[in-house]
C-alpha atoms as a PDB file:
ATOM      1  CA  UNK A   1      10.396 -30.444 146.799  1.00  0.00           C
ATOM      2  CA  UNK A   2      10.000 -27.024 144.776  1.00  0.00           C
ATOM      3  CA  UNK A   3      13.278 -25.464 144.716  1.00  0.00           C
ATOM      4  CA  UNK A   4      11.302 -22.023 146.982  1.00  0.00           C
ATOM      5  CA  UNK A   5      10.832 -24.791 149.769  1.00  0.00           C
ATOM      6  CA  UNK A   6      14.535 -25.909 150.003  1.00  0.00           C
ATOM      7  CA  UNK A   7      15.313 -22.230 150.337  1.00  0.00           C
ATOM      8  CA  UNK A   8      12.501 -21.188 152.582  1.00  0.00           C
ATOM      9  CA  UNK A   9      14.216 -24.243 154.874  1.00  0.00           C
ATOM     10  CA  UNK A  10      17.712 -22.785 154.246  1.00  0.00           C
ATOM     11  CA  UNK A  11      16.637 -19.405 155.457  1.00  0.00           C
ATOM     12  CA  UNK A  12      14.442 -20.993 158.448  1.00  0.00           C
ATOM     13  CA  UNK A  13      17.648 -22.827 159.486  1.00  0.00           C
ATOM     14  CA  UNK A  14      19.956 -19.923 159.605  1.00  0.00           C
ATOM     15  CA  UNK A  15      17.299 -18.053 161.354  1.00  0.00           C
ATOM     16  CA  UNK A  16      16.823 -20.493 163.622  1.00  0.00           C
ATOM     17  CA  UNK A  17      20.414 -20.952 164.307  1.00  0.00           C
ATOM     18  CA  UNK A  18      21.254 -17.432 165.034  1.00  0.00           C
ATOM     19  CA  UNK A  19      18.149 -16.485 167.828  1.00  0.00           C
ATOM     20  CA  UNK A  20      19.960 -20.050 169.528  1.00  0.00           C
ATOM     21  CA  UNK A  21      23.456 -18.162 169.065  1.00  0.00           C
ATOM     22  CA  UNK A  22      21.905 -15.844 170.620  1.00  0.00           C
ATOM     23  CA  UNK A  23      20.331 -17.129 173.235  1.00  0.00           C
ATOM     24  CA  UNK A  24      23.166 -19.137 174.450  1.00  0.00           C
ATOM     25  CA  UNK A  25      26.827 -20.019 173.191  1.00  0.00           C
ATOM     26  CA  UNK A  26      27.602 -22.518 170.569  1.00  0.00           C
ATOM     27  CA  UNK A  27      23.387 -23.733 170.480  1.00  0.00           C
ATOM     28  CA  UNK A  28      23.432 -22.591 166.842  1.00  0.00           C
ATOM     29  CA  UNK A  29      25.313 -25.759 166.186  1.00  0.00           C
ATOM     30  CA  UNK A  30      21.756 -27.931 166.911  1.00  0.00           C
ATOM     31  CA  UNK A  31      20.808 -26.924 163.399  1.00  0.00           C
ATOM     32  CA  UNK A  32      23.664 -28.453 162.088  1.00  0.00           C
ATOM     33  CA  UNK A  33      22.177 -32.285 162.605  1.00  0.00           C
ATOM     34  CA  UNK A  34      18.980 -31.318 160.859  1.00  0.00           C
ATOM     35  CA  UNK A  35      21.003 -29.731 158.219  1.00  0.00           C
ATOM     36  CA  UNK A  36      22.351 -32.319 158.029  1.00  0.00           C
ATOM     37  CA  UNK A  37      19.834 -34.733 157.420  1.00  0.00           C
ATOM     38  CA  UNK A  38      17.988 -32.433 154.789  1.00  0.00           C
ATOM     39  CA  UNK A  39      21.189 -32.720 152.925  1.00  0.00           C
ATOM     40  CA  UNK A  40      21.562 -36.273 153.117  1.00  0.00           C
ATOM     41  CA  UNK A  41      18.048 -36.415 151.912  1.00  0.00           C
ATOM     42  CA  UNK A  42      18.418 -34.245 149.026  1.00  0.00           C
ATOM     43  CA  UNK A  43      21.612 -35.589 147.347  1.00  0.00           C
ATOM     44  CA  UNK A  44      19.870 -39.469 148.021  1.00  0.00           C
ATOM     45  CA  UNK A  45      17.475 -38.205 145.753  1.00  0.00           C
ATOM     46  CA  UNK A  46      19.058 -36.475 143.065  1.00  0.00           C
ATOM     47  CA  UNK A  47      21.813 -38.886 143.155  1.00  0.00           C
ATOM     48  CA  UNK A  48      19.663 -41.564 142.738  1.00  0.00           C
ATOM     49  CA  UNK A  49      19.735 -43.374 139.016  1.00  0.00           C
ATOM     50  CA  UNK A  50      16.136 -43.474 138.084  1.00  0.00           C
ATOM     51  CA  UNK A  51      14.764 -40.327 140.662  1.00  0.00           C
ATOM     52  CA  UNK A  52      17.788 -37.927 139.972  1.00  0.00           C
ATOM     53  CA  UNK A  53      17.923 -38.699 136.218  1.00  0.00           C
ATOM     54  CA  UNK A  54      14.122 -38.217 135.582  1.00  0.00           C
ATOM     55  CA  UNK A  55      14.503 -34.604 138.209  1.00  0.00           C
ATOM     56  CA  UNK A  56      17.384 -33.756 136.193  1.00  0.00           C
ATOM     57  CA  UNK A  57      14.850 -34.620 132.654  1.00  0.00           C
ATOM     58  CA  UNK A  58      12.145 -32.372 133.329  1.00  0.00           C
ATOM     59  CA  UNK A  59      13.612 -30.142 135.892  1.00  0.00           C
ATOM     60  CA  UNK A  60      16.885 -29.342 134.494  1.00  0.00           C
ATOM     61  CA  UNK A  61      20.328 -28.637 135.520  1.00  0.00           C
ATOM     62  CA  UNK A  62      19.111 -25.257 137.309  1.00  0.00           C
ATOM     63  CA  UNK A  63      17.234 -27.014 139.265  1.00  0.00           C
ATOM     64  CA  UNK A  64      19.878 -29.768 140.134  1.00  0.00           C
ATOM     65  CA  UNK A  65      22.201 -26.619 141.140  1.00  0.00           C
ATOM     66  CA  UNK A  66      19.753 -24.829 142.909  1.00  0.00           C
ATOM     67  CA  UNK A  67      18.686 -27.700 145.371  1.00  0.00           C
ATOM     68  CA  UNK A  68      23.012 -28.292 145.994  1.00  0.00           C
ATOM     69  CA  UNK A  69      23.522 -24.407 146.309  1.00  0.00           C
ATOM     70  CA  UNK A  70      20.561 -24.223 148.903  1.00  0.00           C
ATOM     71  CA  UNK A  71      21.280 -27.339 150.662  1.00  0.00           C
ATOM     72  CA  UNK A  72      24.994 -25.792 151.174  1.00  0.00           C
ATOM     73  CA  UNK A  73      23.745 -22.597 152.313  1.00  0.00           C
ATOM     74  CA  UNK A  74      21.378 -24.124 155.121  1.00  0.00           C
ATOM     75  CA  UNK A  75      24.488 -26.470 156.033  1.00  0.00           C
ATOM     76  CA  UNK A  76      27.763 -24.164 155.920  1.00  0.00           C
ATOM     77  CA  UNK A  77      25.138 -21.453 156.792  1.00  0.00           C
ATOM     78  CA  UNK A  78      24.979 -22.372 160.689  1.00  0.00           C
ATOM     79  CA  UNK A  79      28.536 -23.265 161.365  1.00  0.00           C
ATOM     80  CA  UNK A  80      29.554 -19.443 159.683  1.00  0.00           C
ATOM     81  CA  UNK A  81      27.014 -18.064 162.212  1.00  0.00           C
ATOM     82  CA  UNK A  82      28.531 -19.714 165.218  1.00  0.00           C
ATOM     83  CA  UNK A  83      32.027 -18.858 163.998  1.00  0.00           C
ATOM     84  CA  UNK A  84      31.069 -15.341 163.612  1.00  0.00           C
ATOM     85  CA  UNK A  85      28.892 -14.592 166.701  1.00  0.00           C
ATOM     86  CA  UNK A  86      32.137 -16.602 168.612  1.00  0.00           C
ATOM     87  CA  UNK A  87      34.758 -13.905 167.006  1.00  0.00           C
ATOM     88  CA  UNK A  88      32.255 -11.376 168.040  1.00  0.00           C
ATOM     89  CA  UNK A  89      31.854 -12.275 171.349  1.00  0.00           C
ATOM     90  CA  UNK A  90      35.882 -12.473 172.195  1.00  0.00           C
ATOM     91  CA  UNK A  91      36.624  -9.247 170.835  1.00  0.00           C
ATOM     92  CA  UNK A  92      33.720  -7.741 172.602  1.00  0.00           C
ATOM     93  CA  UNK A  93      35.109  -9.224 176.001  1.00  0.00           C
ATOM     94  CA  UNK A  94      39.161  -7.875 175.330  1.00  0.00           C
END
């Protein structure tokens, strides 16, 4: 995938993760599994030794580091949003 597609589903998942946070406690966490999976799917194939060596040939390193950085942000991107909307919500109810 282009690299604007593996951000476009970075920023869908953290979207989508914080209308669950909002809707209900902890839901944000669903993402997580999909995450998940996306990630597993990306690093299979640039990890792979004839796919990822021919990406990283005519795609370059950028690319290689952009796919990783956006694959981080829709993982560790969910779990921050949870952790924050929890602290929010405690000091809200002191």
């Amino acid at each position: 995938p282009t690299l604007s597609t593996m951000w476009t589903w970075a920023l869908a998942l953290n979207v989508v993760a914080f209308l669950l946070e909002k809707a209900r406690p902890r839901f944000g966490l669903l993402v997580v599994p999909v995450a998940g999976f996306i990630a597993w799917g990306a690093h299979s194939e640039l990890s792979d030794p004839f796919v990822g060596q021919d990406i990283l040939n005519e795609l370059g390193s950028t690319y290689v580091r952009g796919s990783y950085a956006s694959v981080a942000v829709g993982l560790v991107g969910p779990i921050l949003i949870v952790t924050l909307w929890e602290v929010l919500r405690r000091r809200r109810n002191r």
